[in-house]
Every structure is written in C-alpha cells, then in structure tokens.
C-alpha atoms as a PDB file:
ATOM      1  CA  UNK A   1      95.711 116.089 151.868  1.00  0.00           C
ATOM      2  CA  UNK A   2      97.824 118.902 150.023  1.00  0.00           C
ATOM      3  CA  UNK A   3      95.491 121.097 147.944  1.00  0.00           C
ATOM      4  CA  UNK A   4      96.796 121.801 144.644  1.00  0.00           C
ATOM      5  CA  UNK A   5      99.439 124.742 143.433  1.00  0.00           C
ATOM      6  CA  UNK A   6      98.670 126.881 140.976  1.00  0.00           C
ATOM      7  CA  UNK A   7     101.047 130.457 140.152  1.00  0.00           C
ATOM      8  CA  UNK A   8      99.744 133.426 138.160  1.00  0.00           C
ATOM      9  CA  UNK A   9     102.213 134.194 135.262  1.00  0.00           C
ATOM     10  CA  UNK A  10     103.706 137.431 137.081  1.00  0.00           C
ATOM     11  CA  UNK A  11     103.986 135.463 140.225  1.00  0.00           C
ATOM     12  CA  UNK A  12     106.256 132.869 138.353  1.00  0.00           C
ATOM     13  CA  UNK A  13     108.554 135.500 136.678  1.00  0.00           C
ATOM     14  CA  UNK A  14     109.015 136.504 140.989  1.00  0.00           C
ATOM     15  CA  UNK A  15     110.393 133.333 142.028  1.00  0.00           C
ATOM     16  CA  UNK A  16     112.381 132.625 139.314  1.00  0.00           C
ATOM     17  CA  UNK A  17     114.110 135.898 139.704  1.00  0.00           C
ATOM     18  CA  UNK A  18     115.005 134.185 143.484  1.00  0.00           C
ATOM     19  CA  UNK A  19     118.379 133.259 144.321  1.00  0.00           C
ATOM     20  CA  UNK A  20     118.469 129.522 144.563  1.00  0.00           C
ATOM     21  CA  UNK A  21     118.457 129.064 148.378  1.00  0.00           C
ATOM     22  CA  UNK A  22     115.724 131.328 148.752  1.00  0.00           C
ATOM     23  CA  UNK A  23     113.490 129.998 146.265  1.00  0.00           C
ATOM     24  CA  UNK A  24     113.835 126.631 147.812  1.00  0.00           C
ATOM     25  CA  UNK A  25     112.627 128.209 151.338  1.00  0.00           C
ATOM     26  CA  UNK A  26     109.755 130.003 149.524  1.00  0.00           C
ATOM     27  CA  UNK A  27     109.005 126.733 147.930  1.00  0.00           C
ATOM     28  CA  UNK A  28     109.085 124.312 151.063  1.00  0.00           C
ATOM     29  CA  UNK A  29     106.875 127.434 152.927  1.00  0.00           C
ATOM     30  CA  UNK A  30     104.473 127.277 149.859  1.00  0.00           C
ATOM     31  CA  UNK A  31     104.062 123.048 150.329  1.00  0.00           C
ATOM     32  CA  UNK A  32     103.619 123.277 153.478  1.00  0.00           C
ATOM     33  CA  UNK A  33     101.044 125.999 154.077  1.00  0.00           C
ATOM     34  CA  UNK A  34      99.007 124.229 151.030  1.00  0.00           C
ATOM     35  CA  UNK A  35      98.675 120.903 153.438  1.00  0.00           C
ATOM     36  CA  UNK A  36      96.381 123.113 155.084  1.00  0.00           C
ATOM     37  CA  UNK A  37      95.955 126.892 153.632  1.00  0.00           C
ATOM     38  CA  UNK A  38      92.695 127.785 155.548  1.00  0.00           C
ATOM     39  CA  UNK A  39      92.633 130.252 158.322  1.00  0.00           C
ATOM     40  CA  UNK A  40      93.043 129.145 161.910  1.00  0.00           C
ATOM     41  CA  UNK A  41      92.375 127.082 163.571  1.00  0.00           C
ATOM     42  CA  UNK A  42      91.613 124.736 160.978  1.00  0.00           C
ATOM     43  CA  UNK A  43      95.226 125.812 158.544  1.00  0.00           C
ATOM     44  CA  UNK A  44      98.226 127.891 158.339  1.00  0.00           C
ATOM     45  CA  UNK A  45      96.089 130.920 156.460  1.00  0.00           C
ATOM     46  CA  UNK A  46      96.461 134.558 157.775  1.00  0.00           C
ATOM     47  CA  UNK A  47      93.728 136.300 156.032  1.00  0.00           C
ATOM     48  CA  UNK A  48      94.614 139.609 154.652  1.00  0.00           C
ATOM     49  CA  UNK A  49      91.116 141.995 154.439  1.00  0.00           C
ATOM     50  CA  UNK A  50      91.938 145.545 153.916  1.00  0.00           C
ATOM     51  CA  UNK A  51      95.585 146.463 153.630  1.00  0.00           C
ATOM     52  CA  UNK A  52      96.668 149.732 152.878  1.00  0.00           C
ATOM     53  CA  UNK A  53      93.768 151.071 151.117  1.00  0.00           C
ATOM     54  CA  UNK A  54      93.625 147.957 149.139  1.00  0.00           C
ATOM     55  CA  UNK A  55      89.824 145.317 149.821  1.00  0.00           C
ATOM     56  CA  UNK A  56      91.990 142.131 149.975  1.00  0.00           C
ATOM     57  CA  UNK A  57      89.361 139.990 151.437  1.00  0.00           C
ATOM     58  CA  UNK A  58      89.484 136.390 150.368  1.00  0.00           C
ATOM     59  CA  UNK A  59      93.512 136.791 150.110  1.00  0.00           C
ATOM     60  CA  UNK A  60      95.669 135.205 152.275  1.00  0.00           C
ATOM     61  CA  UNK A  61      99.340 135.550 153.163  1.00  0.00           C
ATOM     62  CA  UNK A  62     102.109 133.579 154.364  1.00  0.00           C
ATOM     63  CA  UNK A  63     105.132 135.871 155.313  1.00  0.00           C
ATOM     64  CA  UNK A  64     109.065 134.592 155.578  1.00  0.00           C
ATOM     65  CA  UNK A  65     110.346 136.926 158.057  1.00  0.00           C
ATOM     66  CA  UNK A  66     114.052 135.413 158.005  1.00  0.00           C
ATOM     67  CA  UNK A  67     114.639 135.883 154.257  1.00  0.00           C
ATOM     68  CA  UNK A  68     111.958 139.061 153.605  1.00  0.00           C
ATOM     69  CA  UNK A  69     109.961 137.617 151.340  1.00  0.00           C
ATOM     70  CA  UNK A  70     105.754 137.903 151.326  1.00  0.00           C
ATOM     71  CA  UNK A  71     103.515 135.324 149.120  1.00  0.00           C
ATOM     72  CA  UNK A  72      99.885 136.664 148.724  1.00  0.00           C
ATOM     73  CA  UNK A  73      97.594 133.836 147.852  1.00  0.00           C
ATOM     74  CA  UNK A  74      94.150 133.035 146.784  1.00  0.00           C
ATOM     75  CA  UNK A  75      92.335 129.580 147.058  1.00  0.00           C
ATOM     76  CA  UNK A  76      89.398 127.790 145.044  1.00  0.00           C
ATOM     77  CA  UNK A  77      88.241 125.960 148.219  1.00  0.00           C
ATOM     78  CA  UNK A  78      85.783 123.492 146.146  1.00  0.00           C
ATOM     79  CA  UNK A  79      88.608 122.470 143.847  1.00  0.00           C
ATOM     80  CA  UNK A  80      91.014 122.523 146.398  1.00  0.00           C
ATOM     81  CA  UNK A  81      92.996 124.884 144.617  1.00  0.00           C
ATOM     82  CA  UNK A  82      95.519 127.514 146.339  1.00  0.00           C
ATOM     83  CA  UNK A  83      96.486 130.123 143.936  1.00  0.00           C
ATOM     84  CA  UNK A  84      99.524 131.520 144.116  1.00  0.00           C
ATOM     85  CA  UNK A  85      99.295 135.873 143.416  1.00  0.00           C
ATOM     86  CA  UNK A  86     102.253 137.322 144.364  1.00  0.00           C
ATOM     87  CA  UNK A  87     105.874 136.712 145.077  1.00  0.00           C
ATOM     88  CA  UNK A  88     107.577 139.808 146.334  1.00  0.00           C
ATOM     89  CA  UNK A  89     109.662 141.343 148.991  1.00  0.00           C
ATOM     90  CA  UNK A  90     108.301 142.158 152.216  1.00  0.00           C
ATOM     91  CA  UNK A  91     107.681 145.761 151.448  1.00  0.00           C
ATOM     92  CA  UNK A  92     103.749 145.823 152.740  1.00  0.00           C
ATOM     93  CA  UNK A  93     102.847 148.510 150.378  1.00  0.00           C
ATOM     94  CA  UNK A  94     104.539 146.825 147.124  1.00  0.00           C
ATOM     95  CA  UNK A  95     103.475 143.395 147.960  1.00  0.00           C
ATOM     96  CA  UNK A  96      99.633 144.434 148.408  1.00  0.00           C
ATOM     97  CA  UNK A  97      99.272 147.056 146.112  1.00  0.00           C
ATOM     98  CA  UNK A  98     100.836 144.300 143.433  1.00  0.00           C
ATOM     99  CA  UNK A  99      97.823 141.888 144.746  1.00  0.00           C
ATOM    100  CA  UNK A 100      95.344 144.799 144.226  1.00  0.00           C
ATOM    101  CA  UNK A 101      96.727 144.909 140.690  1.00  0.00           C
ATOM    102  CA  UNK A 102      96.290 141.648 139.821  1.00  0.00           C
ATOM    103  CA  UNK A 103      93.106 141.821 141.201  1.00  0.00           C
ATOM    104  CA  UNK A 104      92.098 144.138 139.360  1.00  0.00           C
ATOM    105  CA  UNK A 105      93.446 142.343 136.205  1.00  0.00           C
ATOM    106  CA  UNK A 106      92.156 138.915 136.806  1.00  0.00           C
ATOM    107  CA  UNK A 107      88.860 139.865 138.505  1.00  0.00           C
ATOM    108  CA  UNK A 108      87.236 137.454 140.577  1.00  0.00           C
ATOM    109  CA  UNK A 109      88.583 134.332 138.288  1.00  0.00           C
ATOM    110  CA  UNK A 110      91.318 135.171 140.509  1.00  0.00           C
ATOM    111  CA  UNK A 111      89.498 132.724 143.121  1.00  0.00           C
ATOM    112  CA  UNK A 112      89.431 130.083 140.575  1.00  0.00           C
ATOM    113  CA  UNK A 113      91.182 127.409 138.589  1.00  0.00           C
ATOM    114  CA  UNK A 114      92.338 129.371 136.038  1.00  0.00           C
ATOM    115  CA  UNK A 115      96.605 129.389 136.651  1.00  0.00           C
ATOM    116  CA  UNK A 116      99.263 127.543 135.888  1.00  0.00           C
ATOM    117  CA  UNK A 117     100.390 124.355 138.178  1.00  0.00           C
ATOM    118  CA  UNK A 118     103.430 125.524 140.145  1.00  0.00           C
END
C-alpha cells in the first residue's frame, strides 16, 4: 500500500520550475519510493543522518543520478505520510543545507501531517 504524498510549499515551487520530462521522472521516482519509503530492507529509504555539518536524522533521500536531481524527504510513519522537503539539484551541499533550513523553519512538525498533498 502507497503511503500518502505530501510537498512543503518551497518544495512545490522546485518541481514546478522542472522541465516537463524531468518532472515526470522525479514524479514516477517519488510514487514509487512511497510504495515503500522505509529504509532497507523493508523499503527504498536511504537514510540521510549527518550530512555536511547538517543533523539530518529522520530524513531520507532518494537520488536520480541520470537527470541530477536529489529529493530529501521526511515521513509520518503512523499516518503513513511521506513528506516531501526538498526538490533540488544534486549539489550535496545545496540540497542538505536547504533541508537543514527547512528544518529549522518547520521544526519537528516537519515529521508530521502538516503539508500539502502532492
């Protein structure tokens, strides 16, 4: 069973700024990591921890190496809820220090249902 999509506001204004073919790759990637968005083995979920400076635990990421984009992600596991952050190029330091941002701006309702539906 699919969890549900949800998409912070800044995150939105991201992948509409996507050329149309991409956005349709970032979009099947998204519906098909939130089938199953937990970490291995149990989902497609790479768990992010501390990037560059930045305490990203409980953030997940699901990288598109043939077109460069990076979505960060955070999920409301009793609601079934995955919560799309960030929508950005693949620059590591830009894409996490974004997520850190919003972090900071949401707090932790970021782990909640609080967004959006995609």
């Amino acid at each position: 069973m699919a969890w549900q999509i949800r998409i912070t506001e800044e995150a939105k204004k991201d992948y509409k700024k996507l050329e149309g073919s991409i956005r349709k790759q970032v979009l099947a990637g998204i519906i098909k990591v939130s089938e199953a968005p937990l970490p291995s083995p149990n989902g497609y979920g790479k768990p992010l921890g501390n990037k560059r400076g930045n305490n990203l635990t409980g953030f997940f990421k699901i990288k598109y190496r043939g077109i460069g984009i990076r979505v960060v992600y955070t999920l409301a596991v009793d609601k079934l809820i995955m919560n799309i952050v960030v929508i950005s190029l693949r620059d590591d330091n830009y894409c996490y220090d974004l997520a850190a941002k919003l972090y900071d701006k949401y707090g932790d309702e970021i782990f909640n249902d609080v967004f959006d539906k995609f």
